[in-house]
N, C-alpha and C. Protein backbone atom coordinates (compact mmCIF):
# COMPACT_ATOMS: atom_id res chain seq x y z
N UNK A 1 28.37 33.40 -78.45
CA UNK A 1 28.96 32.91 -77.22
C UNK A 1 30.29 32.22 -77.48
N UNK A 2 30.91 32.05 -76.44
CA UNK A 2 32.58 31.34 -76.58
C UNK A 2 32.30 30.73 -75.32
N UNK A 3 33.08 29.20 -75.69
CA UNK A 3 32.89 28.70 -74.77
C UNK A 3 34.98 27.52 -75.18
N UNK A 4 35.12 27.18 -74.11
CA UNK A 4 36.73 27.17 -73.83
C UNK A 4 36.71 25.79 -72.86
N UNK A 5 37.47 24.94 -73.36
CA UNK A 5 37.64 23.80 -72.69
C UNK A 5 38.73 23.40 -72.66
N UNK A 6 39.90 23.27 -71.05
CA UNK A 6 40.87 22.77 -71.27
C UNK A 6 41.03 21.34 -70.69
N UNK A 7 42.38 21.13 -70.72
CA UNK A 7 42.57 19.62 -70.91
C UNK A 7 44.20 19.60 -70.95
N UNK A 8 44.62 18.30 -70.14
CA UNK A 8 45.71 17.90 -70.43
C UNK A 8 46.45 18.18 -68.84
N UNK A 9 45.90 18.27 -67.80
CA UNK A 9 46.24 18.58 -66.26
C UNK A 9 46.26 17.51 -65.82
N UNK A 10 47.19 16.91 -64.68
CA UNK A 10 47.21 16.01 -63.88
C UNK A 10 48.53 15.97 -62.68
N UNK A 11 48.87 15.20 -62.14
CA UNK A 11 49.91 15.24 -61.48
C UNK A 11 50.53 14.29 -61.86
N UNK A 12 52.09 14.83 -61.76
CA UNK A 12 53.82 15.00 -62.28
C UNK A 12 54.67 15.48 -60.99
N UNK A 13 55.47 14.54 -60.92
CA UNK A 13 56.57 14.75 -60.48
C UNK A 13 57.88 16.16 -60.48
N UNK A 14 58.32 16.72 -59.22
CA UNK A 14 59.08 17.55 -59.79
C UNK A 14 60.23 17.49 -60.51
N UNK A 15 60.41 18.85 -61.45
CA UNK A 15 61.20 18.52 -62.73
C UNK A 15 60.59 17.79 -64.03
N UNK A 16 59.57 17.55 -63.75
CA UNK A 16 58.62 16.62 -65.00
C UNK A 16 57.85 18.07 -65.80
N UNK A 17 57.02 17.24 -66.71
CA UNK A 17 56.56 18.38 -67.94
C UNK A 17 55.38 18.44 -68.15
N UNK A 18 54.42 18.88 -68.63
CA UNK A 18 52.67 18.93 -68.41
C UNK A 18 52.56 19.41 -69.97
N UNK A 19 51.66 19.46 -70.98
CA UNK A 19 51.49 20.44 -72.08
C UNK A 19 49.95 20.43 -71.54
N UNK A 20 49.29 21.60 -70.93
CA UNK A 20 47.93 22.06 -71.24
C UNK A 20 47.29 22.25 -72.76
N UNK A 21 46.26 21.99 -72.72
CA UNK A 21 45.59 22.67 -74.13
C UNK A 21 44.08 23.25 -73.58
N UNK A 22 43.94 24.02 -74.97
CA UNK A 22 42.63 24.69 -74.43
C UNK A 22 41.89 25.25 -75.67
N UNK A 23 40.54 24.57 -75.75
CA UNK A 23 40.34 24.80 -77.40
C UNK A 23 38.92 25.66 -77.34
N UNK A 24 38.96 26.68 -78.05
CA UNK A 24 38.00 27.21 -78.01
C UNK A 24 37.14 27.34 -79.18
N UNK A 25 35.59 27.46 -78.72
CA UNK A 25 34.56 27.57 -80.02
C UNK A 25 33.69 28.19 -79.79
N UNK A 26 32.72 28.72 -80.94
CA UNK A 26 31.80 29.75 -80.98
C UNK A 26 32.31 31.05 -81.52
N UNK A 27 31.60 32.02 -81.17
CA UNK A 27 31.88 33.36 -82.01
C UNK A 27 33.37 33.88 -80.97
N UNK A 28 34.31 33.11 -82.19
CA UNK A 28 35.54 33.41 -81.22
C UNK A 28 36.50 34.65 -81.71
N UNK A 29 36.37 35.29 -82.73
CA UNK A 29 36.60 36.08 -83.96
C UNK A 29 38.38 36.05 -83.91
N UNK A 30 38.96 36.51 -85.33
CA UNK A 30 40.16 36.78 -85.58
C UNK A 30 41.06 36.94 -84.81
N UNK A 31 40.66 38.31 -84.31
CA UNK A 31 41.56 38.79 -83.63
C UNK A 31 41.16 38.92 -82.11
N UNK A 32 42.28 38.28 -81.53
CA UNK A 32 41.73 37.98 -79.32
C UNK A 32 43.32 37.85 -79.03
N UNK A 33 43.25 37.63 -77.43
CA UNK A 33 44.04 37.25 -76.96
C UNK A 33 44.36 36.41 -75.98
N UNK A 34 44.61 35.16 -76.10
CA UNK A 34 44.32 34.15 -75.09
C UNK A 34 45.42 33.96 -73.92
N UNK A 35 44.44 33.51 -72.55
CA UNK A 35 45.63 33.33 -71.42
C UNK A 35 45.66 32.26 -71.10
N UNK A 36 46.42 31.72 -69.74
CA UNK A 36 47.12 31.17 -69.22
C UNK A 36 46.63 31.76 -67.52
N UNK A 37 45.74 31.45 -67.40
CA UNK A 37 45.77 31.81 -65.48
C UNK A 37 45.83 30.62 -64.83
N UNK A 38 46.36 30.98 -63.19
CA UNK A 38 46.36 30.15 -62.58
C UNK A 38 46.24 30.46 -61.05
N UNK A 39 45.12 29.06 -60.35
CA UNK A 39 44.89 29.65 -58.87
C UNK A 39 45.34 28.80 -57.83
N UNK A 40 46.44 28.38 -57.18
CA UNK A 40 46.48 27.96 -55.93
C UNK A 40 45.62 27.84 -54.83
N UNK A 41 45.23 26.90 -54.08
CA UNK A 41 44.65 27.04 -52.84
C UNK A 41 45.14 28.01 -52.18
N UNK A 42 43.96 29.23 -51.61
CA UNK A 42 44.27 30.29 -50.78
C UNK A 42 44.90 31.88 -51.69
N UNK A 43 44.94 31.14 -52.65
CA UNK A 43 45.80 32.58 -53.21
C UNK A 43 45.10 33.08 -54.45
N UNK A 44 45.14 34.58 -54.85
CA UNK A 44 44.49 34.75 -56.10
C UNK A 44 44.73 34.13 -57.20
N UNK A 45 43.65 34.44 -58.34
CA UNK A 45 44.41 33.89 -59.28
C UNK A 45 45.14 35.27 -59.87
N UNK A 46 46.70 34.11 -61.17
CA UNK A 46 47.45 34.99 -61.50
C UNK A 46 47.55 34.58 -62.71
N UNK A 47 47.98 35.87 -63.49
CA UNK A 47 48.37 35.27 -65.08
C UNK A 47 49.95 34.39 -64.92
N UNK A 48 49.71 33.62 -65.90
CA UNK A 48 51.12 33.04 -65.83
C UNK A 48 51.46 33.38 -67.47
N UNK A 49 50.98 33.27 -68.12
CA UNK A 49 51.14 33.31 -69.75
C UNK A 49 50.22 34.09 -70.80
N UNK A 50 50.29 34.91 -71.73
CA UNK A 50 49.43 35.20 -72.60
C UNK A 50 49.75 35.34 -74.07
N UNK A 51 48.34 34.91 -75.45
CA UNK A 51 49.43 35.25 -76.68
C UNK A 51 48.57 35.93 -77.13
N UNK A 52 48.53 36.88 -78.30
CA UNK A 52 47.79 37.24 -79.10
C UNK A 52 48.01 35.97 -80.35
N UNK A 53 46.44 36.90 -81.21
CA UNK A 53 46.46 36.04 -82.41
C UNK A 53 47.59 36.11 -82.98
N UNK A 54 48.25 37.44 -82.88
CA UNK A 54 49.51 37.70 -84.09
C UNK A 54 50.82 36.64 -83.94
N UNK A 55 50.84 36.32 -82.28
CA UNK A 55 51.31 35.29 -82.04
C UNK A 55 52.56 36.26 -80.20
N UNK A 56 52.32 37.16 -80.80
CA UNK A 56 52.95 38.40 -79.44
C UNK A 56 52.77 37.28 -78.28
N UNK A 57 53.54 37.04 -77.44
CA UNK A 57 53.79 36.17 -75.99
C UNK A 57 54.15 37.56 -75.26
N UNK A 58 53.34 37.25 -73.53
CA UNK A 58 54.22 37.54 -72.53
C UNK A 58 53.85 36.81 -71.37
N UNK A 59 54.82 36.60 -70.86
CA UNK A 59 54.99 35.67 -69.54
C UNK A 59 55.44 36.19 -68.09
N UNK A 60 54.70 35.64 -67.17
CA UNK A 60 55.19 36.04 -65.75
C UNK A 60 56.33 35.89 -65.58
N UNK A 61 56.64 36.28 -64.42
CA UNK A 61 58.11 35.86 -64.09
C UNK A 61 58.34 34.37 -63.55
N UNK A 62 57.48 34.06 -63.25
CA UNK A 62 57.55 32.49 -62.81
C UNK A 62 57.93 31.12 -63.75
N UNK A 63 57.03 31.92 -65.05
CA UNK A 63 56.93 31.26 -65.89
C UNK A 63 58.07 31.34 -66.54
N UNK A 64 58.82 32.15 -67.04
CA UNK A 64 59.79 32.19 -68.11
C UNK A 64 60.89 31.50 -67.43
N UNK A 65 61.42 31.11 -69.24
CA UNK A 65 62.67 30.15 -68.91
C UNK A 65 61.71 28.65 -68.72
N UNK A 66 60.81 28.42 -68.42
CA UNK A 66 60.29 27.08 -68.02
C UNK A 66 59.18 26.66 -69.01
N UNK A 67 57.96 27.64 -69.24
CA UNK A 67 56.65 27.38 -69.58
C UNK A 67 56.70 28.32 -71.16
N UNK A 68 55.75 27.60 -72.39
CA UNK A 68 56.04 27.86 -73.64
C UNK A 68 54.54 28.17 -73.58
N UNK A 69 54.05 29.20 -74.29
CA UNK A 69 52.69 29.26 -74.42
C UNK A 69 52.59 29.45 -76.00
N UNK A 70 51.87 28.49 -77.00
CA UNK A 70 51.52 28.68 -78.53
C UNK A 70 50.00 28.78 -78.62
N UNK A 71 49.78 28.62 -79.75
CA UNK A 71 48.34 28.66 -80.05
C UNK A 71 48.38 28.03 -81.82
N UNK A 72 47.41 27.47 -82.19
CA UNK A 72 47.42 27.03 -83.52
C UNK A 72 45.67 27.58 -83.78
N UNK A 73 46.16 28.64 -84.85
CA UNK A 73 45.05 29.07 -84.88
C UNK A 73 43.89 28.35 -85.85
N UNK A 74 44.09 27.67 -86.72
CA UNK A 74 43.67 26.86 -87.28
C UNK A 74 42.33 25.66 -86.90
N UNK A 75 43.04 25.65 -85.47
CA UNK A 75 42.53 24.77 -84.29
C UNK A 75 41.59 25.62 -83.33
N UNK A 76 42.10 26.80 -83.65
CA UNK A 76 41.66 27.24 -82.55
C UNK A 76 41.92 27.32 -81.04
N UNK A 77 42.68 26.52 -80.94
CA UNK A 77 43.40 25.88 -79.92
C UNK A 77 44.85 27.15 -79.49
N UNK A 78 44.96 27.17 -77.99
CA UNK A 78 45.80 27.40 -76.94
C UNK A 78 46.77 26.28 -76.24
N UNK A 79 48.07 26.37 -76.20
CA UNK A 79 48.49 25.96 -75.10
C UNK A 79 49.98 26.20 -74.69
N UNK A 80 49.80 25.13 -73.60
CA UNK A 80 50.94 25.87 -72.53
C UNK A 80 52.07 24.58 -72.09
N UNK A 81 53.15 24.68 -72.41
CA UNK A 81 54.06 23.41 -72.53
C UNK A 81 54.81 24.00 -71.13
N UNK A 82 55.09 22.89 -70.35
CA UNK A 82 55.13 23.59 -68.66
C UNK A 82 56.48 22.45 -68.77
N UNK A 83 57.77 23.04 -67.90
CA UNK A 83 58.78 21.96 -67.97
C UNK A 83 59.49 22.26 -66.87
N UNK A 84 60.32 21.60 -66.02
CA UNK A 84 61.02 21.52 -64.78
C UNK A 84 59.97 22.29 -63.39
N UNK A 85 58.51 21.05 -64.07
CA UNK A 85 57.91 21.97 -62.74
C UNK A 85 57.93 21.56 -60.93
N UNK A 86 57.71 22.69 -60.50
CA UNK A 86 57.94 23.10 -59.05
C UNK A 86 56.36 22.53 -58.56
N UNK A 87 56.95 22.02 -57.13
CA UNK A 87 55.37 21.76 -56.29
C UNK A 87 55.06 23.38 -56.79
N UNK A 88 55.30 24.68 -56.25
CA UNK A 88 54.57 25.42 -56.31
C UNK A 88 53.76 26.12 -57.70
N UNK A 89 54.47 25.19 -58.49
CA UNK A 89 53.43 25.38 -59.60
C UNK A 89 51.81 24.64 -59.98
N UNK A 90 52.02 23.86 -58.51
CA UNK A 90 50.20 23.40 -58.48
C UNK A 90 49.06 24.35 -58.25
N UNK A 91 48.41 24.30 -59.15
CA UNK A 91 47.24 25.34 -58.76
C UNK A 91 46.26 24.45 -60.13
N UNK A 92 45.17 25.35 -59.73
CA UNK A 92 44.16 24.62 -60.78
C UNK A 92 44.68 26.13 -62.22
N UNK A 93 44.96 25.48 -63.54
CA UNK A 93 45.09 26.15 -64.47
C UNK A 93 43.74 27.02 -65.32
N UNK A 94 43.50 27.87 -65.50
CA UNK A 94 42.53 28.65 -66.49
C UNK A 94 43.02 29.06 -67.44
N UNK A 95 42.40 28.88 -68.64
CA UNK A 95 42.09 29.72 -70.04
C UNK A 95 41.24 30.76 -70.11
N UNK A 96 41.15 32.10 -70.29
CA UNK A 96 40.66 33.09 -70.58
C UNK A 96 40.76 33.60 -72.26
N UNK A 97 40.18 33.95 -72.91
CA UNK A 97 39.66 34.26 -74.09
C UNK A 97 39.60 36.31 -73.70
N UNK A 98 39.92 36.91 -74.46
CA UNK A 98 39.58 37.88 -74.59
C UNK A 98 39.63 38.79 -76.43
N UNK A 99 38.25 38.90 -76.39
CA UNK A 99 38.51 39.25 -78.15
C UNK A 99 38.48 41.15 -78.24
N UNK A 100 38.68 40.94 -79.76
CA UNK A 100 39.09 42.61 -80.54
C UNK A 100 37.61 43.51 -79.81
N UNK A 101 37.92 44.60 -79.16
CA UNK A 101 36.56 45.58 -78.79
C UNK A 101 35.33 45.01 -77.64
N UNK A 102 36.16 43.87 -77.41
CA UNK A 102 34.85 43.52 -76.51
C UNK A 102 35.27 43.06 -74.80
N UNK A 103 34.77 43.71 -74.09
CA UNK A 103 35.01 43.97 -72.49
C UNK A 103 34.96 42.38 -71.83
N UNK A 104 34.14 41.63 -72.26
CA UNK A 104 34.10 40.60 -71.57
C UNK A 104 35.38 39.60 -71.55
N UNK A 105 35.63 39.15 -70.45
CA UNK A 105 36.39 37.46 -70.14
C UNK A 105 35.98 36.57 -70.08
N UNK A 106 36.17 35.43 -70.96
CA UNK A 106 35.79 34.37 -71.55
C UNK A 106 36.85 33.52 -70.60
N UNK A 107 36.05 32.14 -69.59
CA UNK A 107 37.04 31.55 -68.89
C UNK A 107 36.49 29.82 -69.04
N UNK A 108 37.26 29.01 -69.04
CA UNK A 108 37.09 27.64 -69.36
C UNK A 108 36.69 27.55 -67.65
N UNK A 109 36.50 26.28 -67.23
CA UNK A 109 36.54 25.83 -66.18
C UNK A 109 37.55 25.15 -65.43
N UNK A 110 39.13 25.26 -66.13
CA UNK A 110 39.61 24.97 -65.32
C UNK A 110 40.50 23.33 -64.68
N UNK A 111 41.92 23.32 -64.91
CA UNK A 111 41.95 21.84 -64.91
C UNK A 111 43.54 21.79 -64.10
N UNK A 112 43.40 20.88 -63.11
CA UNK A 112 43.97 21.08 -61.99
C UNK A 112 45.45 20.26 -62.70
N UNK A 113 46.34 21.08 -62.29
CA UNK A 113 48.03 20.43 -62.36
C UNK A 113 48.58 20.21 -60.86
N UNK A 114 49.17 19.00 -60.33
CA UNK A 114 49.81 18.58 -59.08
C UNK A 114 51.15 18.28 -59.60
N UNK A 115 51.62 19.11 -58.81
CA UNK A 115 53.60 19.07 -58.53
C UNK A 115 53.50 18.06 -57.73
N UNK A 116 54.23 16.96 -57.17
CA UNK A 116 54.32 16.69 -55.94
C UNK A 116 55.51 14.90 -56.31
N UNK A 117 56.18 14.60 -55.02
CA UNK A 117 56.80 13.38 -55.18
C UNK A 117 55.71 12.22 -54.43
């Protein structure tokens, strides 16, 4: 099992900075690829960020230019360094896990970021 816990959400001011983290444990193997989702009230959720183990990034369009996504694999650990953010970047944030050959999505529960003055 994998199980994914993030951390590091709260509300910030716009133009202010957030670093999410998101650490995962259990049979998490080598090679995966971890995300970055995110859901607004009313709206689906969307990827905003993803890395592989190798360290490969790609980012929405929302995101780039603003939001850094690393991972320390060592740790095990994901995250997501968020900077000049927008009210509309409030939504509750997710981590997804996805490993080498295997169909399933692995999702944390989730930890809410507020834009707002």
């Amino acid at each position: 099992q994998v199980q994914l816990v993030e951390s590091g959400g709260g509300l910030v001011q716009p133009g202010g900075s957030l670093r999410l983290s998101c650490a995962a444990s259990g049979s998490i193997l080598s090679i995966n690829v971890m995300h970055w989702y995110r859901q607004a009230p009313g709206k689906e959720r969307e990827l905003v960020a993803l890395i592989s183990s190798s360290g490969t990034t790609n980012y929405a369009d929302s995101a780039k230019g603003r939001f850094t996504i690393s991972r320390d694999n060592a740790k095990n650990t994901v995250y997501l360094q968020m900077n000049s953010l927008k009210p509309e970047d409030t939504a509750v944030y997710y981590c997804k896990l996805r490993r080498l050959r295997d169909p399933t999505d692995y999702w944390g529960q989730g930890t809410q970021v507020t834009v707002s003055s």
